[in-house]
Protein backbone atom coordinates (compact mmCIF):
# COMPACT_ATOMS: atom_id res chain seq x y z
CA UNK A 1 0.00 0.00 0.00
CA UNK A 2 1.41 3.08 -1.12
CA UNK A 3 1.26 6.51 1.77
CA UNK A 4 0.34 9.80 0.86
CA UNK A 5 2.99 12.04 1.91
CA UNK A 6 0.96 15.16 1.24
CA UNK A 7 -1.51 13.39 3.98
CA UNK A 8 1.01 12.38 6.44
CA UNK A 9 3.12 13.33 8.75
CA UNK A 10 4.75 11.56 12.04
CA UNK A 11 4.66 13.28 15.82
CA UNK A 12 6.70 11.63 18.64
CA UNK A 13 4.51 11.69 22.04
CA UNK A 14 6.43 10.33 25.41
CA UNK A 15 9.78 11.59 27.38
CA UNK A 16 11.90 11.52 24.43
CA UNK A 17 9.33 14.04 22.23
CA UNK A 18 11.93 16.68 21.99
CA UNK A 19 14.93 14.99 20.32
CA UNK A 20 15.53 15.21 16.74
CA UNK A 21 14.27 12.36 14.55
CA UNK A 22 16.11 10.80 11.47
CA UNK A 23 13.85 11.28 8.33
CA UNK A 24 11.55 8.05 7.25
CA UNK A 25 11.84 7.29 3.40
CA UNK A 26 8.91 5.54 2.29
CA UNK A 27 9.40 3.19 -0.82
CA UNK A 28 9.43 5.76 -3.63
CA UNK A 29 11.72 7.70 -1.82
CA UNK A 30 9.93 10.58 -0.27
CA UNK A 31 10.09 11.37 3.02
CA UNK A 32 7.76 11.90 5.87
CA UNK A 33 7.74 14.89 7.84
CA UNK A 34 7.87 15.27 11.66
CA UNK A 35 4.94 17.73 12.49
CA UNK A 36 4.43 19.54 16.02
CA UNK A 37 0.74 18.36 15.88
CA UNK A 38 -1.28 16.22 14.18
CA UNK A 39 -4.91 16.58 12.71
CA UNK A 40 -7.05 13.51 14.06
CA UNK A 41 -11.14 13.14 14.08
CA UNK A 42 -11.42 16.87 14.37
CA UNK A 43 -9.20 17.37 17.25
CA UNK A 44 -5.17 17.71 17.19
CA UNK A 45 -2.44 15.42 19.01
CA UNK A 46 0.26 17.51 20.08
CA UNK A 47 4.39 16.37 20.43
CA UNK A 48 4.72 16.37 24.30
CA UNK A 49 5.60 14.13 27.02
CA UNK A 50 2.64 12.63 28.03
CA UNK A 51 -0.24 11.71 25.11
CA UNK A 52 -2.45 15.54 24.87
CA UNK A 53 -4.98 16.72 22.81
CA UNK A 54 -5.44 20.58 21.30
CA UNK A 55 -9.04 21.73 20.41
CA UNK A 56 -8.38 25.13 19.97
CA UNK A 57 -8.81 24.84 16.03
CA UNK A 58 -12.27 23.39 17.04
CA UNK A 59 -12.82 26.62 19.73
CA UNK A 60 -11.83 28.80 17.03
CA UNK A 61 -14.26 27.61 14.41
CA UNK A 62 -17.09 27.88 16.68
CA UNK A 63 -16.14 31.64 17.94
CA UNK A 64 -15.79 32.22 13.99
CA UNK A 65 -19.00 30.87 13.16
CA UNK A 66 -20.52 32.39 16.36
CA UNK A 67 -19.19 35.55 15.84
CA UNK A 68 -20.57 35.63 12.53
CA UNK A 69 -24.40 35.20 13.37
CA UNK A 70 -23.83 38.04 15.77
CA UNK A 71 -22.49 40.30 13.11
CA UNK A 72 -25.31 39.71 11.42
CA UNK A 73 -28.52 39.58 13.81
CA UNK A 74 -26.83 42.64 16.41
CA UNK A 75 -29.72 42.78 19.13
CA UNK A 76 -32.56 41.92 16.59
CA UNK A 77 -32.91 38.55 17.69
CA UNK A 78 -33.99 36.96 20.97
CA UNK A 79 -31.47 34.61 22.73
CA UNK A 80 -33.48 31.73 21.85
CA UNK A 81 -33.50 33.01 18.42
CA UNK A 82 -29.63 33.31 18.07
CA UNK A 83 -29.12 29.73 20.13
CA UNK A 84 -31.33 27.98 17.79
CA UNK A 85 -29.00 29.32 14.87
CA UNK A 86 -25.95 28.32 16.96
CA UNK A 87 -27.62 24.84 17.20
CA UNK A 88 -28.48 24.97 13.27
CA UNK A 89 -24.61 26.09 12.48
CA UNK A 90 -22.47 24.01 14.51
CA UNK A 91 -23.94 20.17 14.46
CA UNK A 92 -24.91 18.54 10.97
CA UNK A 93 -28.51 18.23 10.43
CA UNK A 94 -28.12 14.10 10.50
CA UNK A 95 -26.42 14.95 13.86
CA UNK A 96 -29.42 17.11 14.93
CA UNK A 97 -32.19 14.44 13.85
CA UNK A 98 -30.03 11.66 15.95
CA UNK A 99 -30.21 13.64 18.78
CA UNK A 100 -33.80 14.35 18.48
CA UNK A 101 -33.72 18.20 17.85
């Protein structure tokens, strides 16, 4: 099976995280890169010495996207108003039917 280099990347996690790495070759002879954190099911595994997880990208998007509706609605809306639009933005719709929303 051939890997995607422009995909992947390698991260060392444990008590050894911070020393330099020899590059890994795959078979064609391009190499993987060591990365500081890596993108995983939405959320990112950072290089440390003990196994962490980063969801500030994920805190981001929803202040971005939160932000947004505000821009537009200002104090026209009612909270329930502008929560029901948070709702509507942030989950999927097949994630809101699951749920039962």
């Amino acid at each position: 099976m051939a890997i995607n280099t422009r995909k992947s990347c390698c991260i060392r996690v444990g008590h050894r995280h911070n020393i330099p790495c020899a590059a890994i070759n795959t078979n064609d002879g391009s190499k993987l890169l060591w990365s500081e954190e890596l993108p995983y099911l939405g959320v990112f595994i950072v290089r440390c010495a003990s196994f962490r997880c980063s969801i500030d990208y994920a805190k981001r998007s929803f202040y971005r996207a939160a932000n947004g509706i505000f821009a537009k609605l200002g104090r026209l809306a009612t909270e329930e108003v502008i929560l029901e639009l948070i709702m509507k933005k942030m989950y999927p719709s097949s994630a809101l039917w699951s749920r039962g929303l």
